[in-house]
C-alpha atoms as a PDB file:
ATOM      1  CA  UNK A   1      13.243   0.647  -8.794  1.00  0.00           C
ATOM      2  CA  UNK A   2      12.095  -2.332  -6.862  1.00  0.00           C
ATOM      3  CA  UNK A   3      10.935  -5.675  -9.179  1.00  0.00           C
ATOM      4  CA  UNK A   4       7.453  -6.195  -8.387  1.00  0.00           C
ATOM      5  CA  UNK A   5       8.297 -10.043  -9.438  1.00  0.00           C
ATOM      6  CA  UNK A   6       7.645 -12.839  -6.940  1.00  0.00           C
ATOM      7  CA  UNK A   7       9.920 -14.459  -8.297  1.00  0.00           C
ATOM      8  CA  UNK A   8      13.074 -11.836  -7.893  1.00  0.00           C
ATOM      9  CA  UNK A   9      12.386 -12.512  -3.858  1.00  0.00           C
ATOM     10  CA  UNK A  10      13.102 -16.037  -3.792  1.00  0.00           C
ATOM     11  CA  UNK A  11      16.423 -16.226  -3.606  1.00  0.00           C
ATOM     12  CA  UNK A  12      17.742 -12.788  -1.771  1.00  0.00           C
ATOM     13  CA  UNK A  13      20.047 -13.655   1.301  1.00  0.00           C
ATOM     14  CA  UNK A  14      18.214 -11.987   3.665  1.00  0.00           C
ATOM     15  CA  UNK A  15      15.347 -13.178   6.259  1.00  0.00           C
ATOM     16  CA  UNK A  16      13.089 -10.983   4.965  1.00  0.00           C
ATOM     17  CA  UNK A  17      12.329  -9.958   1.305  1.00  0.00           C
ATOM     18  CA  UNK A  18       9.591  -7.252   0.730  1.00  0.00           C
ATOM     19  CA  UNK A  19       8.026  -6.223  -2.315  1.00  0.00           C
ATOM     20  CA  UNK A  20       4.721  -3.595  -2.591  1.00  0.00           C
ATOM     21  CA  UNK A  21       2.804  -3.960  -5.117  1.00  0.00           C
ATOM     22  CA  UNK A  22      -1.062  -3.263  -6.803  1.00  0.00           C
ATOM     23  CA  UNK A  23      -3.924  -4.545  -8.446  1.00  0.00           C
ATOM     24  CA  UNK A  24      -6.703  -3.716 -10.458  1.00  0.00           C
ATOM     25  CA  UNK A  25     -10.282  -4.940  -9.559  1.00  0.00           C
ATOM     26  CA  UNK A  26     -11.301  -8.224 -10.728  1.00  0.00           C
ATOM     27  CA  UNK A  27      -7.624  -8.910 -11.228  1.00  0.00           C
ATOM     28  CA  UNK A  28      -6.036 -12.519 -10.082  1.00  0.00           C
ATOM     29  CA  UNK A  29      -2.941 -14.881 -10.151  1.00  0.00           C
ATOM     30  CA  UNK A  30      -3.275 -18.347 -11.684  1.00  0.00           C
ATOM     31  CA  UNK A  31      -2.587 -21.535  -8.910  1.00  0.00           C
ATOM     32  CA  UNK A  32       1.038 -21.166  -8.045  1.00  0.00           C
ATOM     33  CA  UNK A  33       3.638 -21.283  -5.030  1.00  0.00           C
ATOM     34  CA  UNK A  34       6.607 -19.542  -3.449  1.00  0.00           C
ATOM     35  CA  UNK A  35      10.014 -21.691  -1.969  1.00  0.00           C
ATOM     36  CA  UNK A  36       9.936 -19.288   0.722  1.00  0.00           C
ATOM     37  CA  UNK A  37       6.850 -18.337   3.210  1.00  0.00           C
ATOM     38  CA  UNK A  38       4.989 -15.340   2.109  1.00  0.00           C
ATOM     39  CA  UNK A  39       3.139 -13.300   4.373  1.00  0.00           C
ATOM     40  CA  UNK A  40       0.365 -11.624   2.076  1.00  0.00           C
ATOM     41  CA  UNK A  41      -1.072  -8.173   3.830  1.00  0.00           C
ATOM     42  CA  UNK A  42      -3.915  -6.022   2.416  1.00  0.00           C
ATOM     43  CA  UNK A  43      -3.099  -2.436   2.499  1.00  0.00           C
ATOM     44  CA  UNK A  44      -6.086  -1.925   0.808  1.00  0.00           C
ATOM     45  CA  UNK A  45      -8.980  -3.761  -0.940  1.00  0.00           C
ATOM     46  CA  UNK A  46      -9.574  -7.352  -0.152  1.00  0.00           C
ATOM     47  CA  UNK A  47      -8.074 -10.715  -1.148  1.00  0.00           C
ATOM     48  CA  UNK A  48      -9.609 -14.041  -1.548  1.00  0.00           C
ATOM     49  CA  UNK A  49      -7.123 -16.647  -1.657  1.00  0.00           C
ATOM     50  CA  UNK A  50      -7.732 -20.279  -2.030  1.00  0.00           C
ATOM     51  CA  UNK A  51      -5.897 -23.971  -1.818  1.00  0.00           C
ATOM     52  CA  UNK A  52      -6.414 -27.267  -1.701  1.00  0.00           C
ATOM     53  CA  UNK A  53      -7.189 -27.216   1.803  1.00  0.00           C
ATOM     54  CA  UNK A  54      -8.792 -23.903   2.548  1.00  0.00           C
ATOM     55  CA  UNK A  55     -10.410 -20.407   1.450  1.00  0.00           C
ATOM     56  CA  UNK A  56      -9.235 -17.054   2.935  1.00  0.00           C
ATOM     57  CA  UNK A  57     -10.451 -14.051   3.043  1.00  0.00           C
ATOM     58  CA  UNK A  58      -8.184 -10.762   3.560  1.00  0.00           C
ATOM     59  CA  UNK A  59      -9.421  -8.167   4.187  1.00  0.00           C
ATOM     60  CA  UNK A  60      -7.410  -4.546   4.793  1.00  0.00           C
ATOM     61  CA  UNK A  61      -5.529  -4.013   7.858  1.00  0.00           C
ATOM     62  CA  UNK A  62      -5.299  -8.295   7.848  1.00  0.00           C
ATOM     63  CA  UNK A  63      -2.487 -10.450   5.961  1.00  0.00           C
ATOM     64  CA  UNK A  64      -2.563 -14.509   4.972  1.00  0.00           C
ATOM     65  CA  UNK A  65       0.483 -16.660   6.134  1.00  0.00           C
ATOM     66  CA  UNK A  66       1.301 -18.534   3.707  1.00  0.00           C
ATOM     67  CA  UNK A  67       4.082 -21.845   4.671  1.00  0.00           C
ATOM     68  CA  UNK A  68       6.374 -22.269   1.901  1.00  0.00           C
ATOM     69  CA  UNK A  69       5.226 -24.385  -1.378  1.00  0.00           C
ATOM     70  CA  UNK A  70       2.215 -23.918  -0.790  1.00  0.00           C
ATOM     71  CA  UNK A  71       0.034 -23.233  -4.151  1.00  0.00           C
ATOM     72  CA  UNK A  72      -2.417 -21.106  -3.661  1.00  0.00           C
ATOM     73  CA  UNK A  73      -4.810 -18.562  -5.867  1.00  0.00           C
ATOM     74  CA  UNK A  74      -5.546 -14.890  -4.882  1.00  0.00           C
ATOM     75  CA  UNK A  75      -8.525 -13.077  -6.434  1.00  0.00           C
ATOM     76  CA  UNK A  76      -8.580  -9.118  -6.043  1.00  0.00           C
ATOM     77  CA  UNK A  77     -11.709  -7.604  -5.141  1.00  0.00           C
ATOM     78  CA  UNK A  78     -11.733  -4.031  -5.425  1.00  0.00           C
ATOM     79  CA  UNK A  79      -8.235  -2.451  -6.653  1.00  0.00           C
ATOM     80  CA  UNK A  80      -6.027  -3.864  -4.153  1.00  0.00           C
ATOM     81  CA  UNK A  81      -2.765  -2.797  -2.586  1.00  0.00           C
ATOM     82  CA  UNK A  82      -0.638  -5.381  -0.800  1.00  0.00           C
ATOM     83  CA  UNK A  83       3.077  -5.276   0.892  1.00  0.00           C
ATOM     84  CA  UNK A  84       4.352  -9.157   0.034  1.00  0.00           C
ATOM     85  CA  UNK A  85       7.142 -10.158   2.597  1.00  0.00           C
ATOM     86  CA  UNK A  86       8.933 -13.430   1.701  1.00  0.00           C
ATOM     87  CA  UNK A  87      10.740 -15.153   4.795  1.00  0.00           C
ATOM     88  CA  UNK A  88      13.589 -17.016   4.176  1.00  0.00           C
ATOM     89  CA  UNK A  89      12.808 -20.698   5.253  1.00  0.00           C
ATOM     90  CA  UNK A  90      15.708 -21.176   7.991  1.00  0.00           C
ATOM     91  CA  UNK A  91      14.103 -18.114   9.399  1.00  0.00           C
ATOM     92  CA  UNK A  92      10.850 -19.979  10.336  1.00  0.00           C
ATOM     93  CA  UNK A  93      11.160 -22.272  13.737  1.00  0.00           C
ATOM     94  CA  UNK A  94       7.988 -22.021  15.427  1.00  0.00           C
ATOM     95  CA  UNK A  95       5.591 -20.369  12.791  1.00  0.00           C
ATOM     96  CA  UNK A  96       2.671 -22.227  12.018  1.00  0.00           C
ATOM     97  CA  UNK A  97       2.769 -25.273   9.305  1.00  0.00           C
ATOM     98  CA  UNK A  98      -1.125 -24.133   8.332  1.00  0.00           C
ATOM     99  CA  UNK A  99      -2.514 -21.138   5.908  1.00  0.00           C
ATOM    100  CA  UNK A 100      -3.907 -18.677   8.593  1.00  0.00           C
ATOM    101  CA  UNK A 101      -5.076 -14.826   8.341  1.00  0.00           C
ATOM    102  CA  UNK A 102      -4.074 -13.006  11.078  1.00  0.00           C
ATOM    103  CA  UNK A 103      -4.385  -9.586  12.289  1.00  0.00           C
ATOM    104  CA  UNK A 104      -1.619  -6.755  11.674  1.00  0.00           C
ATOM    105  CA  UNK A 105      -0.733  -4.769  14.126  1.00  0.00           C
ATOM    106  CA  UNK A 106       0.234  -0.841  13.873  1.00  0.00           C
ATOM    107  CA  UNK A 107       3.806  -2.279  14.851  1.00  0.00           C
ATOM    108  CA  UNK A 108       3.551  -4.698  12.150  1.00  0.00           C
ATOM    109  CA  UNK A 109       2.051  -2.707   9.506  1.00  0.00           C
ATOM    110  CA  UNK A 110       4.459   0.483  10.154  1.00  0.00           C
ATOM    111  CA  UNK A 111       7.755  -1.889   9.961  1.00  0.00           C
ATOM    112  CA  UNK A 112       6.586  -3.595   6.812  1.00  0.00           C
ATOM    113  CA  UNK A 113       6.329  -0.331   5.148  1.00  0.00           C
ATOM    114  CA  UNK A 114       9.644   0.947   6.327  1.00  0.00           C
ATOM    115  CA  UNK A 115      11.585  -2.173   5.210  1.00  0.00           C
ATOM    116  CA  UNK A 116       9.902  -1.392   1.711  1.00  0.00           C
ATOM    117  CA  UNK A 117      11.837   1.720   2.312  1.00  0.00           C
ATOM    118  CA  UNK A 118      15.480  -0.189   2.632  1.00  0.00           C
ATOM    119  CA  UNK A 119      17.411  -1.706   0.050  1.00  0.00           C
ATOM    120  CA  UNK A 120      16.721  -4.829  -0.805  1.00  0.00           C
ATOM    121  CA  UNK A 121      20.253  -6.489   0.245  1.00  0.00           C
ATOM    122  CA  UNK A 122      19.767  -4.279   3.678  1.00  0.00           C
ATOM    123  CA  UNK A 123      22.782  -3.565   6.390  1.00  0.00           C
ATOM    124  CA  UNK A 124      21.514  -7.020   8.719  1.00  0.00           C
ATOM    125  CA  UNK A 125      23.558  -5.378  11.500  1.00  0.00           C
ATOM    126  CA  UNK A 126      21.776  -1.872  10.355  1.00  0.00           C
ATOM    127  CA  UNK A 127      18.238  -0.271  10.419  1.00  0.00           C
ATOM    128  CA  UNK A 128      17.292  -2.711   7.684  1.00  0.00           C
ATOM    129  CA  UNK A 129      18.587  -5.691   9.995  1.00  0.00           C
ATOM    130  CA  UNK A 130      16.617  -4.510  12.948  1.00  0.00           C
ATOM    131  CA  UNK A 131      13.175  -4.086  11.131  1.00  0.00           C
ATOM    132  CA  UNK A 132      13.459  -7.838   9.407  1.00  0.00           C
ATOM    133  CA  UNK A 133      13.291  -9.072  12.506  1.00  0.00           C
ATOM    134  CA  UNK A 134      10.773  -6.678  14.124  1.00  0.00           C
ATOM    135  CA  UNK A 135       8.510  -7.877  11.238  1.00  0.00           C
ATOM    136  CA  UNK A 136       9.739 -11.806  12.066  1.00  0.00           C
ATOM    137  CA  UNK A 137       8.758 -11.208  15.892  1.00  0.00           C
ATOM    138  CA  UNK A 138       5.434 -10.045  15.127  1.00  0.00           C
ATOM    139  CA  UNK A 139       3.899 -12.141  12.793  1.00  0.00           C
ATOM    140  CA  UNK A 140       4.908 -14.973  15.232  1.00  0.00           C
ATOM    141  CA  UNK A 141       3.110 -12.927  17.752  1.00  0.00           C
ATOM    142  CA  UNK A 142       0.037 -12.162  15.787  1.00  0.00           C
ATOM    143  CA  UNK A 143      -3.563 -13.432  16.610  1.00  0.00           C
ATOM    144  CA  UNK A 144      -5.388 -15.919  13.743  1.00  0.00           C
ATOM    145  CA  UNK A 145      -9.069 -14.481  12.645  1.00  0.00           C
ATOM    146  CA  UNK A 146     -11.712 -16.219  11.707  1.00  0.00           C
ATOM    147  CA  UNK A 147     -11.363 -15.803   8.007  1.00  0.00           C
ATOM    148  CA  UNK A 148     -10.923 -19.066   7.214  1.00  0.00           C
ATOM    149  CA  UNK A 149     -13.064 -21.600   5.331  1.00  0.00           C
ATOM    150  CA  UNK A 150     -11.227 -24.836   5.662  1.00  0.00           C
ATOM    151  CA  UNK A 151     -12.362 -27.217   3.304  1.00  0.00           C
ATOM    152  CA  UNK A 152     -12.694 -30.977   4.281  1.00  0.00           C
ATOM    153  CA  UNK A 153     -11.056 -34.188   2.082  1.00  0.00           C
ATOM    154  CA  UNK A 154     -13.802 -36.243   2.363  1.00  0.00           C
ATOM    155  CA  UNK A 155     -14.992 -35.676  -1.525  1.00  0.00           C
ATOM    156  CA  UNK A 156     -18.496 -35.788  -0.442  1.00  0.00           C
ATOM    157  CA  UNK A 157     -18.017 -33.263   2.635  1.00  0.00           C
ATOM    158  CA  UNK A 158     -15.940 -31.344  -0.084  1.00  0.00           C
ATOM    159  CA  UNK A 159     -18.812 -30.861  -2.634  1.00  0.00           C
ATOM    160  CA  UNK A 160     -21.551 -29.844   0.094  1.00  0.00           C
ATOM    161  CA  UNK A 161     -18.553 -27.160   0.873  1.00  0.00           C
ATOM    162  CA  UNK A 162     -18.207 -25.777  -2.512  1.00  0.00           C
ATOM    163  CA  UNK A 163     -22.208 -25.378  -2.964  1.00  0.00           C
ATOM    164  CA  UNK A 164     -22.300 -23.803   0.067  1.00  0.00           C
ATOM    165  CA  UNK A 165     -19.412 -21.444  -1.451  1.00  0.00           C
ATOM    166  CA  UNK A 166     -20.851 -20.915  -4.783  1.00  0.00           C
ATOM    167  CA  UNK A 167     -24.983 -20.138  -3.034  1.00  0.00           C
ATOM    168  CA  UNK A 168     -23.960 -19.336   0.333  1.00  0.00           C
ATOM    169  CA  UNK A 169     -28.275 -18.215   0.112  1.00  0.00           C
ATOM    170  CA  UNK A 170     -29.323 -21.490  -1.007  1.00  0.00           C
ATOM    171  CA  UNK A 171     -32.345 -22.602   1.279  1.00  0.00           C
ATOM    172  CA  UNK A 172     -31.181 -26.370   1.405  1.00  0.00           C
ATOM    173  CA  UNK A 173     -31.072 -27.066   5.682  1.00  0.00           C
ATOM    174  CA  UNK A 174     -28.829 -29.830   7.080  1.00  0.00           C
ATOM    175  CA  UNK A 175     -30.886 -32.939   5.904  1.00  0.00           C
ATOM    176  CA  UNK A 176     -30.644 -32.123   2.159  1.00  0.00           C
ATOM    177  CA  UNK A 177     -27.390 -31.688   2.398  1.00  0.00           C
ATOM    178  CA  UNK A 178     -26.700 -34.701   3.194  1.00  0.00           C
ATOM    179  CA  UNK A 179     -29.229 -36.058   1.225  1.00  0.00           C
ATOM    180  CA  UNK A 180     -27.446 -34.318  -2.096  1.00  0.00           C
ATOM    181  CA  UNK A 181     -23.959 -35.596  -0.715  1.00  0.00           C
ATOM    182  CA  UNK A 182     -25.491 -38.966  -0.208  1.00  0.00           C
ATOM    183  CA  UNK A 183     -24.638 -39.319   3.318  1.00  0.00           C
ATOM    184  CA  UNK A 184     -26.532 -39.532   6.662  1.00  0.00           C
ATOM    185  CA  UNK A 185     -27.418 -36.433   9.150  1.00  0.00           C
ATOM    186  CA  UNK A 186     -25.148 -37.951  11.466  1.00  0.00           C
ATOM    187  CA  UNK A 187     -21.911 -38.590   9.138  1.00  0.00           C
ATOM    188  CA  UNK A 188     -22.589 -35.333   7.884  1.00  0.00           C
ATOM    189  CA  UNK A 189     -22.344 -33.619  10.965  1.00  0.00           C
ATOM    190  CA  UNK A 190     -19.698 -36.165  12.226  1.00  0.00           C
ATOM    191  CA  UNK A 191     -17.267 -35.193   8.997  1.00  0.00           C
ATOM    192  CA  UNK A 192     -17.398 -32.045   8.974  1.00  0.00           C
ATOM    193  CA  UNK A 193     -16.444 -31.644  13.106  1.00  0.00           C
ATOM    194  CA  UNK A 194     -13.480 -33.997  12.307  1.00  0.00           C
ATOM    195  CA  UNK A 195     -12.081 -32.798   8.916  1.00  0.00           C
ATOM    196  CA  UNK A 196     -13.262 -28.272   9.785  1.00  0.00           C
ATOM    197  CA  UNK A 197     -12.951 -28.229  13.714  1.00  0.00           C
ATOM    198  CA  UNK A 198     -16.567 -26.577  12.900  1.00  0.00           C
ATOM    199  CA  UNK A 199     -19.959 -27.599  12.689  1.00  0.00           C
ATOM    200  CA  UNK A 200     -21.923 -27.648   9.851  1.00  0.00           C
ATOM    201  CA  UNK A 201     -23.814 -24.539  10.757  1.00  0.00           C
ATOM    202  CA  UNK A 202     -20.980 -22.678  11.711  1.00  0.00           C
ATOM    203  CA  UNK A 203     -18.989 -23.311   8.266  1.00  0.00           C
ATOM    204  CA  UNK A 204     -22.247 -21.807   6.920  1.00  0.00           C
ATOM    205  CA  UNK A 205     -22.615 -18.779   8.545  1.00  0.00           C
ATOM    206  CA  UNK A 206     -18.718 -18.344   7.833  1.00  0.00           C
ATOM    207  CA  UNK A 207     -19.226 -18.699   3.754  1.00  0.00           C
ATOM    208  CA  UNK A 208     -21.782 -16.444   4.072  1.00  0.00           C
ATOM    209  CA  UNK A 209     -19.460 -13.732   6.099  1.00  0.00           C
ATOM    210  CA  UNK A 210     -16.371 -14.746   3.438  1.00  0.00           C
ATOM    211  CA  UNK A 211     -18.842 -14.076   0.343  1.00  0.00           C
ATOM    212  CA  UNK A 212     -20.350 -10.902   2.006  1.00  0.00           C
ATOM    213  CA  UNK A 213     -17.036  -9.454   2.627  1.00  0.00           C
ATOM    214  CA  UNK A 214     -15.779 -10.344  -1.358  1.00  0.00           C
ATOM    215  CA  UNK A 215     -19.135  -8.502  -2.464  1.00  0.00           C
ATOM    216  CA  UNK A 216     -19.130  -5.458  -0.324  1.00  0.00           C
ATOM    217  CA  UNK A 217     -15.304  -4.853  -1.480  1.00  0.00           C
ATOM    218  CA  UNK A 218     -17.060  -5.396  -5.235  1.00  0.00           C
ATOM    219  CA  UNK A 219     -19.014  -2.115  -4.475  1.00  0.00           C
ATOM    220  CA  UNK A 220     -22.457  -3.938  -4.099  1.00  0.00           C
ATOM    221  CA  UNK A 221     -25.012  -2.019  -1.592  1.00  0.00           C
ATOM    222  CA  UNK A 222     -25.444  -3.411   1.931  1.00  0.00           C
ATOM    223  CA  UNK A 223     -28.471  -4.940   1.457  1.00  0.00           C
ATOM    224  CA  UNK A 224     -27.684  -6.409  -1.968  1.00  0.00           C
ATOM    225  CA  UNK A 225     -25.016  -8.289  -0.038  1.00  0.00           C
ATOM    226  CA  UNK A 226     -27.331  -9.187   2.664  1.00  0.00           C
ATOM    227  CA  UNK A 227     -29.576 -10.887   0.588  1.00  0.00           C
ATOM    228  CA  UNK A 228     -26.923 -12.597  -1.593  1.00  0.00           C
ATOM    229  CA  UNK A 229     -25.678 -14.412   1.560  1.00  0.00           C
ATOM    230  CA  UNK A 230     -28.828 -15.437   2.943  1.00  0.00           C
ATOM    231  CA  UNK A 231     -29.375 -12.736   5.695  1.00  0.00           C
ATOM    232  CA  UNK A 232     -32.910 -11.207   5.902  1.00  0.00           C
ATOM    233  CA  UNK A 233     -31.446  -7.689   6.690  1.00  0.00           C
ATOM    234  CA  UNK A 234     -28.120  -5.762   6.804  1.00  0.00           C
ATOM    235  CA  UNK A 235     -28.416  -5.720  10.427  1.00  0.00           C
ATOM    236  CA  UNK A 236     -28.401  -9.332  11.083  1.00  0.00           C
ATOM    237  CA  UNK A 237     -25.303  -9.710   8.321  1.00  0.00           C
ATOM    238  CA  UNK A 238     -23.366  -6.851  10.376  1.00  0.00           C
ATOM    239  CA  UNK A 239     -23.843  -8.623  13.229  1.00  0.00           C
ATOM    240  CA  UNK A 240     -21.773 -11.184  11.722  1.00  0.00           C
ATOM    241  CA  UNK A 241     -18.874  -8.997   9.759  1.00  0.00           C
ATOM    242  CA  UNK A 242     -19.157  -5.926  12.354  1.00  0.00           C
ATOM    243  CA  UNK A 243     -17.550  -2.849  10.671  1.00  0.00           C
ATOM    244  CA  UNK A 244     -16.548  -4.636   7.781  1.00  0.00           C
ATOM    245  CA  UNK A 245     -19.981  -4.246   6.061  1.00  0.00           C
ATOM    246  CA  UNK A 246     -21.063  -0.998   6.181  1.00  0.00           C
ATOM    247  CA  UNK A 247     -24.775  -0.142   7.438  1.00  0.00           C
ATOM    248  CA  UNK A 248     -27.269   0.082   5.069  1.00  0.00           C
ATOM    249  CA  UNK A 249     -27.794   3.243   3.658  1.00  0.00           C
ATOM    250  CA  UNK A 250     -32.079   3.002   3.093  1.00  0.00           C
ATOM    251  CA  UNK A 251     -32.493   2.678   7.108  1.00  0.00           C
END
């Protein structure tokens, strides 16, 4: 039987550890890290994860890199399924330094699930060998999404992120903002280009898309989401999640 502990993974001498393993909805994991890199995929269900720098959401079919010692949170919404591979450190020139969802391909997804299929201490010159680094080639391959809220050090910029998080409806436009942070339009603006890489209205419309996504995995209805999030119908919050939301059902 294979330990569905993180912390069994840490230490195995291989590149690539790999543990399955579920949870129920509503389910979490207090703040904590890994010593080795953990790349998180959603079999099924969706993830929220969150640090000190960032929010991600993961939906199925996608997995968060995580760089080693990294603490991080991961909420579960929906019962979730997930295929944890920890990557052995020395096995990590070139990978990014950041928190990133990316996209798993069929290649990716299919060789994860066979090396849950190996031993754990696999034949490195054997089957076992040859899918740790299949998996190692493509996530360095992999695109990034745009599931990522990154949230700004500035403790100012940092609170008008986390209301935007917590009412990601809330009517408030640019200037009261930064009238409630206590800053001008312009070092608003300014900050969050600097410390995001976004502006302010695109970190918006993307805590709207990462809250509509968490709700819609909760089982609320379309347009329940739609509303939640600020969006006037499902149509214009599709437009912004595609597939991911499905249409409403009322049309």
């Amino acid at each position: 039987m294979r330990s569905i502990r993180a912390e069994d993974y840490q230490e195995v001498p291989r590149a690539v550890a790999v543990m399955p393993k579920s949870f129920a909805a509503g389910s979490h994991t207090d703040r904590h890290f890994h010593p080795r890199a953990q790349l998180l995929y959603a079999t099924a269900g969706l993830m929220m994860a969150t640090a000190e720098d960032g929010t991600w959401v993961v939906p199925e079919g996608h997995a968060l890199w995580i760089p080693p010692r990294l603490p991080h949170a991961v909420a579960m919404h929906g019962a979730v399924s997930m295929c944890s591979a920890y990557l052995a450190v020395e096995a990590l020139a070139g990978f990014p330094t950041r928190a990133r969802v990316i996209e798993v391909s069929p290649l990716l997804a299919a060789a994860l699930v066979a090396l849950t299929r190996e031993p754990v201490l696999y034949d490195e010159a054997g089957r076992g060998g040859h899918l740790a680094a299949l998996v190692l080639d493509e996530i360095a391959r992999a695109p990034e999404t745009k599931l990522t809220l990154p949230l700004p050090g500035d403790p100012r910029l940092r609170r008008v992120c986390l209301g935007l998080i917590g009412d990601p409806a809330a009517a408030f436009d640019l200037d009261a903002w930064a009238e409630r942070a206590g800053l001008s339009r312009r070092t608003l603006t300014r900050g969050f280009r600097r410390e995001t890489g976004m502006s302010f209205g695109q970190w918006r419309a993307r805590a709207r898309v990462v809250r509509a996504l968490a709700l819609a995995a909760d089982g609320q209805a379309p347009r329940q989401v739609a509303t939640a999030v600020g969006y006037r119908s499902v149509q214009a919050l599709r437009g912004r999640t595609g597939k991911l939301v499905g249409p409403d059902p009322e049309a």
